[in-house]
PDB file of N, CA and C in Angstrom:
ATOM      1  N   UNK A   1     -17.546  31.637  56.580  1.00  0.00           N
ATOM      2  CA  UNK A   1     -17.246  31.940  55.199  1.00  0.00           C
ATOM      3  C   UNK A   1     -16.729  30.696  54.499  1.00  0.00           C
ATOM      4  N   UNK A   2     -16.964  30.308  53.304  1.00  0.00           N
ATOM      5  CA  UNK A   2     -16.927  29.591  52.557  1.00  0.00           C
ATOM      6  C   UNK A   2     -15.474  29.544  51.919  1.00  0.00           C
ATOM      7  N   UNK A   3     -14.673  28.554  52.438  1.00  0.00           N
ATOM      8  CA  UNK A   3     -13.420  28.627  51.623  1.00  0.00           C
ATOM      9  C   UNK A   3     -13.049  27.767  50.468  1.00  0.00           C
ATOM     10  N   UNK A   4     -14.013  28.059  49.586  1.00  0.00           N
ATOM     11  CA  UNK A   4     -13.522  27.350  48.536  1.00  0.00           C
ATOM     12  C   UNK A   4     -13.990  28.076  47.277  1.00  0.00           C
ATOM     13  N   UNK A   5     -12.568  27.789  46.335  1.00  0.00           N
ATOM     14  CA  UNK A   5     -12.921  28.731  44.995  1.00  0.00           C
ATOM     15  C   UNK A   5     -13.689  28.913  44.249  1.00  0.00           C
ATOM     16  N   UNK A   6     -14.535  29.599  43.800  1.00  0.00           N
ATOM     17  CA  UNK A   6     -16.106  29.581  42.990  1.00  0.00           C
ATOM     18  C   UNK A   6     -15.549  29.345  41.401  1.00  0.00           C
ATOM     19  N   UNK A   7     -14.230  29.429  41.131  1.00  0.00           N
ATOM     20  CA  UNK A   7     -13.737  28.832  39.642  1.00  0.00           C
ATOM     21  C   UNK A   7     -13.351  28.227  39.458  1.00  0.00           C
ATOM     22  N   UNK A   8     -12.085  27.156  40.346  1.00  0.00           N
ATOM     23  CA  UNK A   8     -11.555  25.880  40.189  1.00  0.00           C
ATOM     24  C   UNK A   8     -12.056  25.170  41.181  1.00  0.00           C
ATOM     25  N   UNK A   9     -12.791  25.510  42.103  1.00  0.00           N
ATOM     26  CA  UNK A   9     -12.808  24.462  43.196  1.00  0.00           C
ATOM     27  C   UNK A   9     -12.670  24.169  44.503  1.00  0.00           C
ATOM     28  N   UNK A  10     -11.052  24.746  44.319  1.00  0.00           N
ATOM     29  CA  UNK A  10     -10.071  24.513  45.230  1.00  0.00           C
ATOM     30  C   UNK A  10     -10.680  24.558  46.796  1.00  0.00           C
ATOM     31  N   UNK A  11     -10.178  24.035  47.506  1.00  0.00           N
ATOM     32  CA  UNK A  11     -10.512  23.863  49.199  1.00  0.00           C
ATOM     33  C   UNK A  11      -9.835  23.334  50.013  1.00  0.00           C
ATOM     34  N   UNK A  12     -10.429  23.371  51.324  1.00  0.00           N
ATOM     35  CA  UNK A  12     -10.098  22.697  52.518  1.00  0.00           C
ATOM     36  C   UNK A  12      -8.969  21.586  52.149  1.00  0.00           C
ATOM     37  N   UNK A  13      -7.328  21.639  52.267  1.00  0.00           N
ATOM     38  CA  UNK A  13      -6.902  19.916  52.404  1.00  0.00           C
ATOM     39  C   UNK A  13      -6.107  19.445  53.635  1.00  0.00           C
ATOM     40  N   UNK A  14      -6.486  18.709  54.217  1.00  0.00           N
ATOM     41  CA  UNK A  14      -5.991  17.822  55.613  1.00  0.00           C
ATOM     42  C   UNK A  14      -4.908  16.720  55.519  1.00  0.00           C
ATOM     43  N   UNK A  15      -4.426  17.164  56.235  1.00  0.00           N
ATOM     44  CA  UNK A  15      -2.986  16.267  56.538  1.00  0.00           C
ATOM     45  C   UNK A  15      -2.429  16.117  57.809  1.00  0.00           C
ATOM     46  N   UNK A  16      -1.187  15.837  57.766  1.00  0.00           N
ATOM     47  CA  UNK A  16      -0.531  15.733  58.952  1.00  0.00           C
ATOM     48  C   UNK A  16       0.509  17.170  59.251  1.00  0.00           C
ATOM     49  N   UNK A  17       0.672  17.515  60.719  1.00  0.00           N
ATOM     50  CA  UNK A  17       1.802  18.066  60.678  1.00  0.00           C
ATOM     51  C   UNK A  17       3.198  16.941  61.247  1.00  0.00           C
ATOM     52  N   UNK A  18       4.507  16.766  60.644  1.00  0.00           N
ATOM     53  CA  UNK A  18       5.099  15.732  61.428  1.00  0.00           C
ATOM     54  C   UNK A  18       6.302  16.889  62.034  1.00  0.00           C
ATOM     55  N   UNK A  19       6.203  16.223  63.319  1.00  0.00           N
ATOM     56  CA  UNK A  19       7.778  17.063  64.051  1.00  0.00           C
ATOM     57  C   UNK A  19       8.932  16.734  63.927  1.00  0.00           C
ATOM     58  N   UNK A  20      10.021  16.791  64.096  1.00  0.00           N
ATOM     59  CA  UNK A  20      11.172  16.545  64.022  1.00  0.00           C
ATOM     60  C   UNK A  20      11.792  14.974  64.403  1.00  0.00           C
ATOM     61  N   UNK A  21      10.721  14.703  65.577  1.00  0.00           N
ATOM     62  CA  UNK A  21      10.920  13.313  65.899  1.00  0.00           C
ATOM     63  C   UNK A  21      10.150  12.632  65.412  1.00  0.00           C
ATOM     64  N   UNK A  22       9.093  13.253  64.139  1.00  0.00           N
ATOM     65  CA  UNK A  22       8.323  12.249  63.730  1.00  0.00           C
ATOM     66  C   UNK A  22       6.821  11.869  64.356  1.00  0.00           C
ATOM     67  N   UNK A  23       6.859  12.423  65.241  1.00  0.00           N
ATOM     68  CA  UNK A  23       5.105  12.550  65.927  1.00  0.00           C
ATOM     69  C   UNK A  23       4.249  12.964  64.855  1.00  0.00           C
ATOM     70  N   UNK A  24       2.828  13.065  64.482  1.00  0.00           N
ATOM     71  CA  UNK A  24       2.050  13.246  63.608  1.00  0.00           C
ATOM     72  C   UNK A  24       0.951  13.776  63.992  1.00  0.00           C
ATOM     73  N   UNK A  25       0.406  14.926  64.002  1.00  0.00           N
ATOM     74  CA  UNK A  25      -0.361  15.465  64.581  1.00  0.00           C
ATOM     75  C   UNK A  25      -1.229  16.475  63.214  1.00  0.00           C
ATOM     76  N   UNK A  26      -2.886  15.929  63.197  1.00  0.00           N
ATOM     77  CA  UNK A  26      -3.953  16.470  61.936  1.00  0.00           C
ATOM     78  C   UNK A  26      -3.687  17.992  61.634  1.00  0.00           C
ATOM     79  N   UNK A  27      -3.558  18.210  61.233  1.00  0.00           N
ATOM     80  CA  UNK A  27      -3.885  19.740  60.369  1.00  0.00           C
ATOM     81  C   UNK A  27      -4.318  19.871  58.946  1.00  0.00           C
ATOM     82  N   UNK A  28      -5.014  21.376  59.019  1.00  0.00           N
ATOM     83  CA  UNK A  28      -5.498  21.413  57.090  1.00  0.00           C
ATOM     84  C   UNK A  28      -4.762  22.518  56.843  1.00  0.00           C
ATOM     85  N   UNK A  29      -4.693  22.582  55.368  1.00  0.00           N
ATOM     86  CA  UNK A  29      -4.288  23.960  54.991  1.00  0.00           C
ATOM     87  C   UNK A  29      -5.472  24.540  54.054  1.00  0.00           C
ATOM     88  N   UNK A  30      -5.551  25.519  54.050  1.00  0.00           N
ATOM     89  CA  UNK A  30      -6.585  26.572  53.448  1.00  0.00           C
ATOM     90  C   UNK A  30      -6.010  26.866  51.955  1.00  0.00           C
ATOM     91  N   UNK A  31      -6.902  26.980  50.979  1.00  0.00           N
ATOM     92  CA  UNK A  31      -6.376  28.414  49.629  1.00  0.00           C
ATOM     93  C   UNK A  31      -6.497  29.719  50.538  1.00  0.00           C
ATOM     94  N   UNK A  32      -5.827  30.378  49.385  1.00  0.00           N
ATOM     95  CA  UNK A  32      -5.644  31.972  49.589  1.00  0.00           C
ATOM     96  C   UNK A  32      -6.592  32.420  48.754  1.00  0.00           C
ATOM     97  N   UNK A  33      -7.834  32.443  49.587  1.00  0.00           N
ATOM     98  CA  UNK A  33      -9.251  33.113  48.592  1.00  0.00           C
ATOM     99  C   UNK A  33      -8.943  34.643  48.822  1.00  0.00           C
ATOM    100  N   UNK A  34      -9.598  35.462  47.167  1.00  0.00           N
ATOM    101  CA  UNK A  34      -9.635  36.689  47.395  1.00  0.00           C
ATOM    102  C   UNK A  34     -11.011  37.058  47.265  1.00  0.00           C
ATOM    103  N   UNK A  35     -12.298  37.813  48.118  1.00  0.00           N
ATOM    104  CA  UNK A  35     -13.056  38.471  47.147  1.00  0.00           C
ATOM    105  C   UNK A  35     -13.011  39.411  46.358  1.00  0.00           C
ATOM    106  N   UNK A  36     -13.272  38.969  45.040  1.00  0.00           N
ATOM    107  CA  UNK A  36     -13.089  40.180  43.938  1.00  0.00           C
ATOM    108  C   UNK A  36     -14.529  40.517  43.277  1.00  0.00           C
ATOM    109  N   UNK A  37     -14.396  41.401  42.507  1.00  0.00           N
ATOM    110  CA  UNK A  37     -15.462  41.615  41.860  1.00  0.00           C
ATOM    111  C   UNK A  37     -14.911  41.637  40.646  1.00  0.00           C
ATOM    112  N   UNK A  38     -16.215  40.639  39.973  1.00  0.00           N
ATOM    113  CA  UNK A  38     -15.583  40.102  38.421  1.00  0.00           C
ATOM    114  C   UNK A  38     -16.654  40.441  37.476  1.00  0.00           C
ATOM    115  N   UNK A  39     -16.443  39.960  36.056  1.00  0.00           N
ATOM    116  CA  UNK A  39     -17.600  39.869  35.464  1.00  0.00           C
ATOM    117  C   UNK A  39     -18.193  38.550  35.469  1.00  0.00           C
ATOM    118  N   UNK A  40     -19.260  38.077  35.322  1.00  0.00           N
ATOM    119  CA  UNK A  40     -20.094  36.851  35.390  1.00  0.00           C
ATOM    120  C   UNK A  40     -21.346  36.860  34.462  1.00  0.00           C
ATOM    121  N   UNK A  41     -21.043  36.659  33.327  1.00  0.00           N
ATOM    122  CA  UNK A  41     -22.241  36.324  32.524  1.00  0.00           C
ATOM    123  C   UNK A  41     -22.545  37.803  32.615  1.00  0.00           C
ATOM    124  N   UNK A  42     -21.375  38.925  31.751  1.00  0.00           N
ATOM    125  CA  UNK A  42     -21.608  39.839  31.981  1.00  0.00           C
ATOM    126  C   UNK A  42     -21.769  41.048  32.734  1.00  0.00           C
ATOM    127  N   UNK A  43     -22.392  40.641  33.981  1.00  0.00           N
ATOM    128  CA  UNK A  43     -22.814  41.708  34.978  1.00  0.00           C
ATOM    129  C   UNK A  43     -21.526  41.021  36.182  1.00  0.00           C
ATOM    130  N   UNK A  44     -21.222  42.779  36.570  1.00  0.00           N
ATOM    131  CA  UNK A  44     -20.332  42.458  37.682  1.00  0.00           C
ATOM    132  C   UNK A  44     -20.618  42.064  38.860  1.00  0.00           C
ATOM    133  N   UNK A  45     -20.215  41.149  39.319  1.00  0.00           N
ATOM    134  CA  UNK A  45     -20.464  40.223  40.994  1.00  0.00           C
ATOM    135  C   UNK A  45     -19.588  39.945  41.592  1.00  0.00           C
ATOM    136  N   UNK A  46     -19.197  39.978  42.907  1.00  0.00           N
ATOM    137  CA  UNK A  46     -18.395  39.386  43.858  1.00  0.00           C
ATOM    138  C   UNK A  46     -18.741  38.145  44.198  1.00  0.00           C
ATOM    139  N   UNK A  47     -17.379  37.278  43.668  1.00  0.00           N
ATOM    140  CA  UNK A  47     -16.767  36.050  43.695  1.00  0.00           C
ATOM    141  C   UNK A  47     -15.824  36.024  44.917  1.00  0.00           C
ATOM    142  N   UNK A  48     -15.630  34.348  45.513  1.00  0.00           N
ATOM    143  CA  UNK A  48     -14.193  34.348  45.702  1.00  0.00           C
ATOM    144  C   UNK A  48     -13.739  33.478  45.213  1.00  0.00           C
ATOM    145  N   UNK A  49     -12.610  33.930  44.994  1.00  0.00           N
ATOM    146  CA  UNK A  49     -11.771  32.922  43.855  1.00  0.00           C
ATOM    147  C   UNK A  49     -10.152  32.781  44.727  1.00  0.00           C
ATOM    148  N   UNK A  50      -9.127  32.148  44.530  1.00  0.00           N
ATOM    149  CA  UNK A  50      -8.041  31.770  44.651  1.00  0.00           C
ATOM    150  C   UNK A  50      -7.488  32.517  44.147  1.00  0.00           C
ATOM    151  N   UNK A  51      -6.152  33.220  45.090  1.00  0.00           N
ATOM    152  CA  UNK A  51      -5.053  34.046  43.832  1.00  0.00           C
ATOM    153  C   UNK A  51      -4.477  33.231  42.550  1.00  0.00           C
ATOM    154  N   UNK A  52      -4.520  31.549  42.553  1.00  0.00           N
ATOM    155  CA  UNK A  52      -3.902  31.276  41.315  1.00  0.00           C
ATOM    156  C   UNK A  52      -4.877  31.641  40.255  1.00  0.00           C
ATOM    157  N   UNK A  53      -6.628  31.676  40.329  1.00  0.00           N
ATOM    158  CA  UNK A  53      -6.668  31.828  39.586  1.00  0.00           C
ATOM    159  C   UNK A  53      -6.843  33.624  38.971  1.00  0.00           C
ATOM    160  N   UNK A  54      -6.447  34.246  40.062  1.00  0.00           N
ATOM    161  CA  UNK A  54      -6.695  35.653  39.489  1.00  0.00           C
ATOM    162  C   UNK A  54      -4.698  35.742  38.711  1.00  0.00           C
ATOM    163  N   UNK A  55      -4.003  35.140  38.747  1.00  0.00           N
ATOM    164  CA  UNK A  55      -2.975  35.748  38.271  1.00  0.00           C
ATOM    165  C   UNK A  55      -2.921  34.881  36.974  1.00  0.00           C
ATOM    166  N   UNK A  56      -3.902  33.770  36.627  1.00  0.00           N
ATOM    167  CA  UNK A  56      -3.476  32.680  36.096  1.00  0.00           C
ATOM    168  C   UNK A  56      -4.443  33.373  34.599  1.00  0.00           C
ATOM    169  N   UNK A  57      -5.263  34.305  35.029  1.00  0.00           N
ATOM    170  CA  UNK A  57      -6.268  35.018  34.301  1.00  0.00           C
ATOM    171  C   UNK A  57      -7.377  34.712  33.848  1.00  0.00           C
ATOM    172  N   UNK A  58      -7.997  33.872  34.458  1.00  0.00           N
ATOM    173  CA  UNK A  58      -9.197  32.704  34.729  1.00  0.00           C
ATOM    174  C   UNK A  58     -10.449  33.514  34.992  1.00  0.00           C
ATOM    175  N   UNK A  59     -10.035  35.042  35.501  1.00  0.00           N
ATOM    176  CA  UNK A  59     -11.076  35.580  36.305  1.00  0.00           C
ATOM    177  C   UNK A  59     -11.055  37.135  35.553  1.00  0.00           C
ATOM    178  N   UNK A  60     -11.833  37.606  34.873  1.00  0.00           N
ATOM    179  CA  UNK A  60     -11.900  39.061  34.331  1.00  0.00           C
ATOM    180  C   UNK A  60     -12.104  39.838  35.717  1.00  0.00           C
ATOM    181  N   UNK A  61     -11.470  40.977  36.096  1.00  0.00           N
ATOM    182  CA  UNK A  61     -11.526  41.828  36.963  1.00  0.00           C
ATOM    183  C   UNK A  61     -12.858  42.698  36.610  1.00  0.00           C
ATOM    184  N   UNK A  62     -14.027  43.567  37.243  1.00  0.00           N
ATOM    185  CA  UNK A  62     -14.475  44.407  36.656  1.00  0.00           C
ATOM    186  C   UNK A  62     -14.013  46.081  37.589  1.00  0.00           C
ATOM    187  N   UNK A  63     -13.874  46.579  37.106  1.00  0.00           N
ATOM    188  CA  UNK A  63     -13.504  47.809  38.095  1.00  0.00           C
ATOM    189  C   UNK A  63     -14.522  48.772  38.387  1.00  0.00           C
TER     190      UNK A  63
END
């Protein structure tokens, strides 16, 4: 599954985790995709989008 937002973008970002003593070890962190069903050029479709942008109101809900 595709983790990245179909309205801003958002995705995959990689970094480090560091421990306490400072060791550095790769990790990513994910968005919090939701599938919703929205409107799109009208007709309703399932998207996934990011909760920022469903609270941010970027995304019409269709019910």
């Amino acid at each position: 599954m595709s983790r990245v937002c179909e309205v801003c973008g958002k995705g995959k970002v990689a970094g480090f985790k560091v421990s306490h003593s400072n060791r550095h070890n790769k990790r990513t962190w994910l968005p919090n995709i939701r599938r919703v069903k929205a409107i799109v050029n009208g007709t309703p479709k399932r998207i996934r989008v990011c909760t920022r942008c469903l609270r941010s109101g970027k995304v019409e809900r269709a019910l």
